[in-house]
N, C-alpha and C. Protein backbone atom coordinates (compact mmCIF):
# COMPACT_ATOMS: atom_id res chain seq x y z
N UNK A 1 158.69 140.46 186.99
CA UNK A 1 160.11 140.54 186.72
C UNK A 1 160.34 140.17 185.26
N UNK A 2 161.12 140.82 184.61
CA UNK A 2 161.55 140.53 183.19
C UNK A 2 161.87 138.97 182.98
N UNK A 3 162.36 139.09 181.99
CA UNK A 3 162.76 137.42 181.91
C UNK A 3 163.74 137.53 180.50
N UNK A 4 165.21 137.36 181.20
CA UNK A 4 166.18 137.62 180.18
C UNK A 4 166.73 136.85 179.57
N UNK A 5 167.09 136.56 178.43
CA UNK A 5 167.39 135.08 177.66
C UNK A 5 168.37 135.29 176.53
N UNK A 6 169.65 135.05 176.61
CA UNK A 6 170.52 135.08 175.86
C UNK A 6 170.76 133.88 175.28
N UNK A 7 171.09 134.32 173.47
CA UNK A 7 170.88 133.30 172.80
C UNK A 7 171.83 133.36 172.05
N UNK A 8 173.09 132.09 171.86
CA UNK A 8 173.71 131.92 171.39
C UNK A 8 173.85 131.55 169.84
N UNK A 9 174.48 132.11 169.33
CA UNK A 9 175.02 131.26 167.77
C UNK A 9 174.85 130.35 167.20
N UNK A 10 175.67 129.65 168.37
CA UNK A 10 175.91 128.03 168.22
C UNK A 10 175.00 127.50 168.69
N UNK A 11 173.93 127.76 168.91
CA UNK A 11 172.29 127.16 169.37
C UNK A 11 172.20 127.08 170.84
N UNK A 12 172.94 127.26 171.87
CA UNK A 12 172.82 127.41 172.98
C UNK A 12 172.05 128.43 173.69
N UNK A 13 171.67 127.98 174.59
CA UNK A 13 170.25 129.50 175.60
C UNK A 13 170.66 129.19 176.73
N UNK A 14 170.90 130.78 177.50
CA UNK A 14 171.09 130.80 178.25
C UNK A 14 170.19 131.56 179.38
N UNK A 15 169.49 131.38 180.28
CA UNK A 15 168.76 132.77 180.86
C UNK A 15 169.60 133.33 181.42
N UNK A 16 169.81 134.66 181.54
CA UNK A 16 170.29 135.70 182.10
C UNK A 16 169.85 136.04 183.77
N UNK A 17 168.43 136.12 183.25
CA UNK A 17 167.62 136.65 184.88
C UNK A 17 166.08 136.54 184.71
N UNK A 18 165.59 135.70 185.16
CA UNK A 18 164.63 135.30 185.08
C UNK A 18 163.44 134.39 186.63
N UNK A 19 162.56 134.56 186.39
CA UNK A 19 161.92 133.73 188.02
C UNK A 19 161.36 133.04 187.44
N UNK A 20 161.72 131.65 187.10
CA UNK A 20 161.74 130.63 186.48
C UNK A 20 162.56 129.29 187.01
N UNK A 21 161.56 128.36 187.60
CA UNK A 21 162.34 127.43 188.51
C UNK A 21 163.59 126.45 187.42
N UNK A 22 164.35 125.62 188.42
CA UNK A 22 164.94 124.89 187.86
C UNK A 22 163.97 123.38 187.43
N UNK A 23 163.00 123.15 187.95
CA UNK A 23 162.37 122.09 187.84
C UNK A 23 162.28 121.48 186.57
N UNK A 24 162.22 120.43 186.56
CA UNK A 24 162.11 119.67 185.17
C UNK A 24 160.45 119.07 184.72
N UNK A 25 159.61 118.93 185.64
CA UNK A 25 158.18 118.78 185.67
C UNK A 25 157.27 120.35 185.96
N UNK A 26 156.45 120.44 185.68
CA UNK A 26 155.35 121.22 185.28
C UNK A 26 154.25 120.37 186.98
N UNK A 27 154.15 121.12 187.73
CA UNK A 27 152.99 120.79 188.50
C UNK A 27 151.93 122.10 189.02
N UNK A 28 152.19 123.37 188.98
CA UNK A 28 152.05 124.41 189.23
C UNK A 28 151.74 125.13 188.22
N UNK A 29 151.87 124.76 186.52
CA UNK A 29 151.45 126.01 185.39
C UNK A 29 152.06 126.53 185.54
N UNK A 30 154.20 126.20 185.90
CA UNK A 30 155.18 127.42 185.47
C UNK A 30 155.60 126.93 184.69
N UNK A 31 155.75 127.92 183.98
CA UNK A 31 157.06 127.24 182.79
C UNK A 31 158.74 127.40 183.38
N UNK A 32 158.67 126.14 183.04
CA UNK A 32 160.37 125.47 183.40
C UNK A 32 161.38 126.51 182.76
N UNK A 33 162.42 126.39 182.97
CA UNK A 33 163.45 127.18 182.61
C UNK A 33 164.15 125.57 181.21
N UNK A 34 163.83 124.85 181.02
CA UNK A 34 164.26 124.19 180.07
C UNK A 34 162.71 124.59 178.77
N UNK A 35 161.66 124.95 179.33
CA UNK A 35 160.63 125.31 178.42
C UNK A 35 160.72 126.89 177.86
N UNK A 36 161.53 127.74 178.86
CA UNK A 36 161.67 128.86 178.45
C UNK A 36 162.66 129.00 177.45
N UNK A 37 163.81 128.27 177.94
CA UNK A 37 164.86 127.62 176.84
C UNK A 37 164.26 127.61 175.74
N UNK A 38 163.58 126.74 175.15
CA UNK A 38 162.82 126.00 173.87
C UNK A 38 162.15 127.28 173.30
N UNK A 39 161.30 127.97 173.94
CA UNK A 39 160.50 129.28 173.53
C UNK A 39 161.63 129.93 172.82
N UNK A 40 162.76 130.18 173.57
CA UNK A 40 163.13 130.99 173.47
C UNK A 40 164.47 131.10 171.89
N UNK A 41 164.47 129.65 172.03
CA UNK A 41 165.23 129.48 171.05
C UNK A 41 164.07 129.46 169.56
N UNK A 42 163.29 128.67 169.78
CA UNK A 42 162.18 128.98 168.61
C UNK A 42 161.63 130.20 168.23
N UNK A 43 161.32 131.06 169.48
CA UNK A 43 161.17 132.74 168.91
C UNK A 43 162.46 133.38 168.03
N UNK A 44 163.72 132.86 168.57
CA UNK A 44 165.26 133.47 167.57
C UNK A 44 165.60 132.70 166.18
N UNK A 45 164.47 131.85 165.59
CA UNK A 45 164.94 131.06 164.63
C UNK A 45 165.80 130.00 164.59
N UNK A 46 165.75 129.66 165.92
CA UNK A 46 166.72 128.11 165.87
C UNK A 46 167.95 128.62 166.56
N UNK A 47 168.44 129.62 166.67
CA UNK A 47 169.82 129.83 167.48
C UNK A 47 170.26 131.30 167.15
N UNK A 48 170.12 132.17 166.24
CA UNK A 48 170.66 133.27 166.09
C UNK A 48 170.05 134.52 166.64
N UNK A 49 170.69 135.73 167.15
CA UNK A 49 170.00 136.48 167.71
C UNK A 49 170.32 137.64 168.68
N UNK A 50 170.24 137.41 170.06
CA UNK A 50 170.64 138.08 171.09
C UNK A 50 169.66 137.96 172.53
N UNK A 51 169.63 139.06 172.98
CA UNK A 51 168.38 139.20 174.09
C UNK A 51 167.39 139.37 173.81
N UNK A 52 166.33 138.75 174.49
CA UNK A 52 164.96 138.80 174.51
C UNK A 52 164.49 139.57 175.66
N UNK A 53 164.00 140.19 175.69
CA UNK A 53 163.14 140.38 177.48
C UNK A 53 161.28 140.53 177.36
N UNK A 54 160.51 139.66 177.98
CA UNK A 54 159.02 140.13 178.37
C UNK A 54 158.88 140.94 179.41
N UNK A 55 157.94 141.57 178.88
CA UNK A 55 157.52 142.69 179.79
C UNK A 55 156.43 141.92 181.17
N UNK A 56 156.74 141.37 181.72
CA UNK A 56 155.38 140.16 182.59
C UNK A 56 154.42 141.51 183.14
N UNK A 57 153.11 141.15 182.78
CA UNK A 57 152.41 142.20 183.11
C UNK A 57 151.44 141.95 184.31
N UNK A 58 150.93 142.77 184.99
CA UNK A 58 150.22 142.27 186.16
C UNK A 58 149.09 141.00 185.82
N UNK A 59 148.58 140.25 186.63
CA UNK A 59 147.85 138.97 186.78
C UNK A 59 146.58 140.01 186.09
N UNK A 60 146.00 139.68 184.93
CA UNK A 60 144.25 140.18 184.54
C UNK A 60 143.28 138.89 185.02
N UNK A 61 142.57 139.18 185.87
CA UNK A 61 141.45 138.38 186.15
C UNK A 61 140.16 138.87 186.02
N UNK A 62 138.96 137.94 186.33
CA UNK A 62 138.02 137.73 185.71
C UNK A 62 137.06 138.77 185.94
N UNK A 63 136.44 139.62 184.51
CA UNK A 63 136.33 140.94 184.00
C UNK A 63 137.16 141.80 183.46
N UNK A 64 138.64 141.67 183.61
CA UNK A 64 139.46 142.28 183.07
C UNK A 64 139.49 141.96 181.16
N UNK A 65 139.86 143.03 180.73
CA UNK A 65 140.41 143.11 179.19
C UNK A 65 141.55 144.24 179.04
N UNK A 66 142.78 143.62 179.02
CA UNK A 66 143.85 143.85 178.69
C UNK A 66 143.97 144.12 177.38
N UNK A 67 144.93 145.56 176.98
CA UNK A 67 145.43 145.47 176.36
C UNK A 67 146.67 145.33 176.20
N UNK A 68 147.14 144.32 175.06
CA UNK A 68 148.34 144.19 175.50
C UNK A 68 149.40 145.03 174.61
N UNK A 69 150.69 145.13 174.92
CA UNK A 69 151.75 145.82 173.80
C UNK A 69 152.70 144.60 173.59
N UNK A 70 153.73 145.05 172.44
CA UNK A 70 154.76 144.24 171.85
C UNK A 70 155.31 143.48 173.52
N UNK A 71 155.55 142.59 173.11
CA UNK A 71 156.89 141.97 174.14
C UNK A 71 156.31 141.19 175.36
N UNK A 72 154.54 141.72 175.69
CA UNK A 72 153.93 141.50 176.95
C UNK A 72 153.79 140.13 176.84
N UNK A 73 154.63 139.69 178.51
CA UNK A 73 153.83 138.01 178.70
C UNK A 73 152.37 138.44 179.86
N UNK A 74 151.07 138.21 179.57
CA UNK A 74 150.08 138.09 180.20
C UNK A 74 149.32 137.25 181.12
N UNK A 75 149.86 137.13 182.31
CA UNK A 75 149.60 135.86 182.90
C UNK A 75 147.59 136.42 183.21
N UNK A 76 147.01 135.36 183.60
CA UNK A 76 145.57 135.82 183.53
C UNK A 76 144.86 134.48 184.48
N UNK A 77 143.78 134.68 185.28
CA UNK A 77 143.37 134.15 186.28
C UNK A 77 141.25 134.55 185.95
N UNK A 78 141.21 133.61 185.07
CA UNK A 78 140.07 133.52 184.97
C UNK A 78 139.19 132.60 185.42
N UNK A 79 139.22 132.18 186.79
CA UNK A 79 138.54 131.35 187.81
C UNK A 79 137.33 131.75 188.26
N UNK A 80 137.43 133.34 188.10
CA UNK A 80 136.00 133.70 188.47
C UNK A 80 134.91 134.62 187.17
N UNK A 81 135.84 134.20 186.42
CA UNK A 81 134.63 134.93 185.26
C UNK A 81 135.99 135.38 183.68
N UNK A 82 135.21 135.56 182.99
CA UNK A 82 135.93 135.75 181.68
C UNK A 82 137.22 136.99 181.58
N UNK A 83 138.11 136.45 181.08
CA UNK A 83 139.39 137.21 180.93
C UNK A 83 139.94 138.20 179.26
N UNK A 84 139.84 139.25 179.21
CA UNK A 84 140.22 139.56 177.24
C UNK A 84 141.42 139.85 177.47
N UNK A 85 142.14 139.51 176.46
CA UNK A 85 143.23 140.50 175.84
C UNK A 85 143.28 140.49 174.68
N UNK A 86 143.57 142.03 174.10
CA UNK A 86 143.46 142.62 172.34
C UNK A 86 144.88 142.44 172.71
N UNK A 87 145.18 141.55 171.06
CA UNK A 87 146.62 141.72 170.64
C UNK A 87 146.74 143.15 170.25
N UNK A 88 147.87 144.42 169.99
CA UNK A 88 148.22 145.24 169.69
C UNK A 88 148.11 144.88 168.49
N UNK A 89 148.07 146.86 167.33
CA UNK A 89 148.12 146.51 165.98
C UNK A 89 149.09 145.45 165.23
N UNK A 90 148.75 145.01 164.68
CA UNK A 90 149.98 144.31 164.04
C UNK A 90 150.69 144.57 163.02
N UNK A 91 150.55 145.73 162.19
CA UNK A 91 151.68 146.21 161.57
C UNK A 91 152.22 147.41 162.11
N UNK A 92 152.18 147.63 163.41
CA UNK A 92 153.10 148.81 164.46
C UNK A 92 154.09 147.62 165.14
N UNK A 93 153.92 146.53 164.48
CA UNK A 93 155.15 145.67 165.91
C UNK A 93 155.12 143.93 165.02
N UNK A 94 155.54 144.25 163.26
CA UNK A 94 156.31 143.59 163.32
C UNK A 94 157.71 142.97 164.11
N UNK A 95 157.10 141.08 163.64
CA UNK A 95 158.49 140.83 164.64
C UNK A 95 158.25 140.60 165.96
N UNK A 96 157.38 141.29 166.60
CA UNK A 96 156.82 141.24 168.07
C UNK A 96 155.95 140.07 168.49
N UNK A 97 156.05 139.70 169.80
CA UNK A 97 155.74 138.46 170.38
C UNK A 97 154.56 139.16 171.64
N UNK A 98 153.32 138.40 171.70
CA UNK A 98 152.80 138.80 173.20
C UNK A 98 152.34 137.15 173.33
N UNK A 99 152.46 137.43 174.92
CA UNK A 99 151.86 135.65 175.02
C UNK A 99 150.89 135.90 176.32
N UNK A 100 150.09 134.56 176.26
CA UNK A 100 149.08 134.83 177.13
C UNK A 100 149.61 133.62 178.26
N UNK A 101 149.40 133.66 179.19
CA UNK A 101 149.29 132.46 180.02
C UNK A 101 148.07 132.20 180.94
N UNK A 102 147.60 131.13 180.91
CA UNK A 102 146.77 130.67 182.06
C UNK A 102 147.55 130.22 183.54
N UNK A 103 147.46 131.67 184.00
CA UNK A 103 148.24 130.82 185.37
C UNK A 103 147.19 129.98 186.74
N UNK A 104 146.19 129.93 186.48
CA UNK A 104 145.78 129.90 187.58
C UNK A 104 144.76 127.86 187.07
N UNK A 105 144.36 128.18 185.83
CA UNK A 105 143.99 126.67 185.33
C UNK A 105 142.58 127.04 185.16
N UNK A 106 142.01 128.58 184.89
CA UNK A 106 140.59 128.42 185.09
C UNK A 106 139.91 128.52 183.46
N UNK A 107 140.61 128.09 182.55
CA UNK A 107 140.46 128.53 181.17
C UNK A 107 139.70 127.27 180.72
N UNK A 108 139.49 126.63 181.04
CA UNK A 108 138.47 125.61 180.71
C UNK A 108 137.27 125.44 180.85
N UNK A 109 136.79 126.31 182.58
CA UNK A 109 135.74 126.56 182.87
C UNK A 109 135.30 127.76 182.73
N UNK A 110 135.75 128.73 182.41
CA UNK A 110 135.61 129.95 182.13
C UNK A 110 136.50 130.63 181.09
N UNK A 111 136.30 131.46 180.20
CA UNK A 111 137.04 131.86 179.23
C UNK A 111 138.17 132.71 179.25
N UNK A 112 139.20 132.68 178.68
CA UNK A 112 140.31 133.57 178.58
C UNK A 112 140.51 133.95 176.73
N UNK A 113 139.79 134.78 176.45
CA UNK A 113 139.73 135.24 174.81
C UNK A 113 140.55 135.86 174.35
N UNK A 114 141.15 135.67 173.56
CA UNK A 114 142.20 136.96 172.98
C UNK A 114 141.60 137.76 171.52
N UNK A 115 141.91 138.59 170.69
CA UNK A 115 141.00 139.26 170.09
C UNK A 115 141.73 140.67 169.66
N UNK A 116 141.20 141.00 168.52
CA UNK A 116 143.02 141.70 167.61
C UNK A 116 141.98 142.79 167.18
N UNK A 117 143.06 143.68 166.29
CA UNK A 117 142.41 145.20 166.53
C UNK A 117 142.14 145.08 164.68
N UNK A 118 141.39 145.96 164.35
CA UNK A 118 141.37 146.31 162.70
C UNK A 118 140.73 144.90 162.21
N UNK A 119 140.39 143.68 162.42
CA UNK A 119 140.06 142.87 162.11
C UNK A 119 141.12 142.33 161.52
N UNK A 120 142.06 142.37 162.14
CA UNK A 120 143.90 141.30 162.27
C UNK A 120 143.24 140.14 162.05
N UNK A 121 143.45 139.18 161.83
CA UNK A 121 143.80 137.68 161.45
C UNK A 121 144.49 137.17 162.81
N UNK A 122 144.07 135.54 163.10
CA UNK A 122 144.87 134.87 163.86
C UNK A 122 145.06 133.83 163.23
N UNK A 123 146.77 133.24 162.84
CA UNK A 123 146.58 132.42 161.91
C UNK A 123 145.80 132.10 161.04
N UNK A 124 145.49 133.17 160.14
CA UNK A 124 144.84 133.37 158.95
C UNK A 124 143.25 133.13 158.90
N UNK A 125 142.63 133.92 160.34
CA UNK A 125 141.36 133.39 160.72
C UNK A 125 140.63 134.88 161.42
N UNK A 126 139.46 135.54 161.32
CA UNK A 126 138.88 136.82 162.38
C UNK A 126 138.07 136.19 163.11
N UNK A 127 138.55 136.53 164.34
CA UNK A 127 137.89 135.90 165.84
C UNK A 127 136.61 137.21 166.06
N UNK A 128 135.83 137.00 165.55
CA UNK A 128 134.90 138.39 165.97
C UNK A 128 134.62 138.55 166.96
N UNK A 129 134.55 137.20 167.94
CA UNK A 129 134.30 137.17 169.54
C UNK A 129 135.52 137.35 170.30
N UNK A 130 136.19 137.24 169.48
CA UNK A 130 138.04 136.43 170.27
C UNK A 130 138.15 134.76 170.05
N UNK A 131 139.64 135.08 170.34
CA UNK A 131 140.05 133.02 170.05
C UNK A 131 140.04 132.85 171.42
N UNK A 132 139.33 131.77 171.58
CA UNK A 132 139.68 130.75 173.27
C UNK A 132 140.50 130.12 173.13
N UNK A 133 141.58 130.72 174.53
CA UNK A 133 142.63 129.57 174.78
C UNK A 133 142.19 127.95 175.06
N UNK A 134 141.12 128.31 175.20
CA UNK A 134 140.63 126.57 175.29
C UNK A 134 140.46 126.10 174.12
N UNK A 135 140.37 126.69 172.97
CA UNK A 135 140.48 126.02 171.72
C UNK A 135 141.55 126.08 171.06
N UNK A 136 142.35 126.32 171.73
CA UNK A 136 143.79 126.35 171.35
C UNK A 136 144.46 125.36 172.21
N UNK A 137 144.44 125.68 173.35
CA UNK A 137 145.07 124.14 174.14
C UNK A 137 144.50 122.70 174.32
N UNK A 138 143.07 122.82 173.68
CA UNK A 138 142.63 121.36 174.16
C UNK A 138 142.01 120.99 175.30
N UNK A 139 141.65 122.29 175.97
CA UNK A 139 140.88 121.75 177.16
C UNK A 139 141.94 122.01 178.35
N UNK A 140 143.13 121.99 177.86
CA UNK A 140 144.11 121.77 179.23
C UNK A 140 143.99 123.15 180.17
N UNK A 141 144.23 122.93 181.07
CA UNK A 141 144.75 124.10 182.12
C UNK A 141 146.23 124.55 182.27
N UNK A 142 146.42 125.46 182.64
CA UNK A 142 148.02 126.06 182.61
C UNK A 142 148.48 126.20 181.60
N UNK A 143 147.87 126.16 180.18
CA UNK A 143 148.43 126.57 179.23
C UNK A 143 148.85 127.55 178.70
N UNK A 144 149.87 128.22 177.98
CA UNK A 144 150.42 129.04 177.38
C UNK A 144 149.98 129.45 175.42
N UNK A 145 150.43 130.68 174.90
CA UNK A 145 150.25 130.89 173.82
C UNK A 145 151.29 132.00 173.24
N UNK A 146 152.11 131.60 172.49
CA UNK A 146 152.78 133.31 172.15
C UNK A 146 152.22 133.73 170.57
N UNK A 147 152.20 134.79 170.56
CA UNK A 147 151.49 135.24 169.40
C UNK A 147 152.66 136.30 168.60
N UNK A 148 153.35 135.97 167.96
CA UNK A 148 153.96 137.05 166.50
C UNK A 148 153.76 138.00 165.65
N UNK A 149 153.50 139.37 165.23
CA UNK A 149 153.34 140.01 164.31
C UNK A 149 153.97 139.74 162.83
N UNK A 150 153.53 139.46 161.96
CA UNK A 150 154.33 139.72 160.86
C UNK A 150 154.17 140.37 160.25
N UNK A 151 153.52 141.47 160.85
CA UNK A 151 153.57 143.00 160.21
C UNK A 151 152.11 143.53 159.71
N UNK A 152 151.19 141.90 159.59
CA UNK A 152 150.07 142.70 158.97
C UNK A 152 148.88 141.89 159.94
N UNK A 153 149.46 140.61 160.40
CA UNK A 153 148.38 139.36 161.18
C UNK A 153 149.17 139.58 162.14
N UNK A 154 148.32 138.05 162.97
CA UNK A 154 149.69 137.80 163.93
C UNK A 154 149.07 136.38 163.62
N UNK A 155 150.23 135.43 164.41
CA UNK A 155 150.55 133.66 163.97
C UNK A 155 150.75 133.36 165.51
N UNK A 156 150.58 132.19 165.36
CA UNK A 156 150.38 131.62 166.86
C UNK A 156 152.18 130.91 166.55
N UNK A 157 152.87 131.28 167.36
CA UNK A 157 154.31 130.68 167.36
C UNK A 157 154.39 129.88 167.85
N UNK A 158 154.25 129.56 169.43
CA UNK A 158 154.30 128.77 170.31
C UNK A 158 152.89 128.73 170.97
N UNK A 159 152.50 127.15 171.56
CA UNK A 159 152.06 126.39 172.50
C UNK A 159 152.27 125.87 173.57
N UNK A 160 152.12 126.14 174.44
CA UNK A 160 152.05 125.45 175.70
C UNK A 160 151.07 124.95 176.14
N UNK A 161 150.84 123.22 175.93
CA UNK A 161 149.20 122.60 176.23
C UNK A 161 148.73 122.83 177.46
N UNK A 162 150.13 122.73 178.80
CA UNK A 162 149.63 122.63 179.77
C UNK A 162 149.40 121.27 180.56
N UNK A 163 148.34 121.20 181.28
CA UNK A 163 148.03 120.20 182.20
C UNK A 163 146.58 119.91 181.76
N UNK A 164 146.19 118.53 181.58
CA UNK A 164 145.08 117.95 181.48
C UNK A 164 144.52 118.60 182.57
N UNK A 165 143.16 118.63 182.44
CA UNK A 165 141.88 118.96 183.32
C UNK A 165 141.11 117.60 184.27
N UNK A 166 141.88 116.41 183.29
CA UNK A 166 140.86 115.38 183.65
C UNK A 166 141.32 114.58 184.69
């Protein structure tokens, strides 16, 4: 299901329509509707803007390599073996956001790589293997990542650490 997020002026966020609990704790690897809030206002520059919508794309699990397009949130279930997703070019989608999620918590014991086309940059770095979300979250499980075009790389925007492993 999409996930719609109207963003006010005056710095206010609102979701529109979204499957996103009301909960205020994280026990499950969802993101809260006060965390989607925060994303969502940090992807619009602090408050200005309009609608957002992700495209939520089916669950990729382990053997899968996704590719992804502009807008895609990627949830991914790598419990039983390694997970890819290629960011899209990045100067076809300045401006554009894809994010990965660990929904399932298996990114610690098994890999979830992401990995860019033309030899793109990730935050000013070539992953020749791909970047691990585990070296991006710290080890945690349920973590999140959104990734930005700025037309020529892409930048890691947002973090979501997630849940300790330990």
């Amino acid at each position: 299901m999409p996930v719609f997020l109207k963003i006010d002026p005056n710095g206010g966020t609102q979701v529109l329509g979204a499957n996103i609990p009301d909960a205020t704790t994280i026990n499950d690897g969802v993101m809260t509707k006060l965390q989607a809030q925060q994303l969502a206002t940090l992807v619009a520059g602090g408050g200005g803007g309009g609608a957002m919508m992700w495209n939520i794309v089916d669950e990729q699990v382990g053997g899968d390599t996704y590719s992804a397009a502009a807008n895609d949130f990627v949830p991914t279930d790598a419990s039983e073996g390694n997970v890819g997703v290629v960011l899209p070019d990045a100067t076809t989608c300045k401006g554009k956001l894809v994010a990965v999620k660990d929904a399932v918590g298996g990114s610690v014991s098994v890999g979830i790589k992401v990995t860019t086309t033309d030899s793109q940059t990730i935050d000013g770095t070539f992953y020749a293997f791909g970047l691990s979300l585990s070296t991006i979250n710290r080890g945690n499980d349920f973590s999140a990542v959104v990734f930005v075009s700025n037309g020529a790389n892409w930048l890691i925007a947002y973090t979501y650490l997630g849940q300790s492993s330990d």
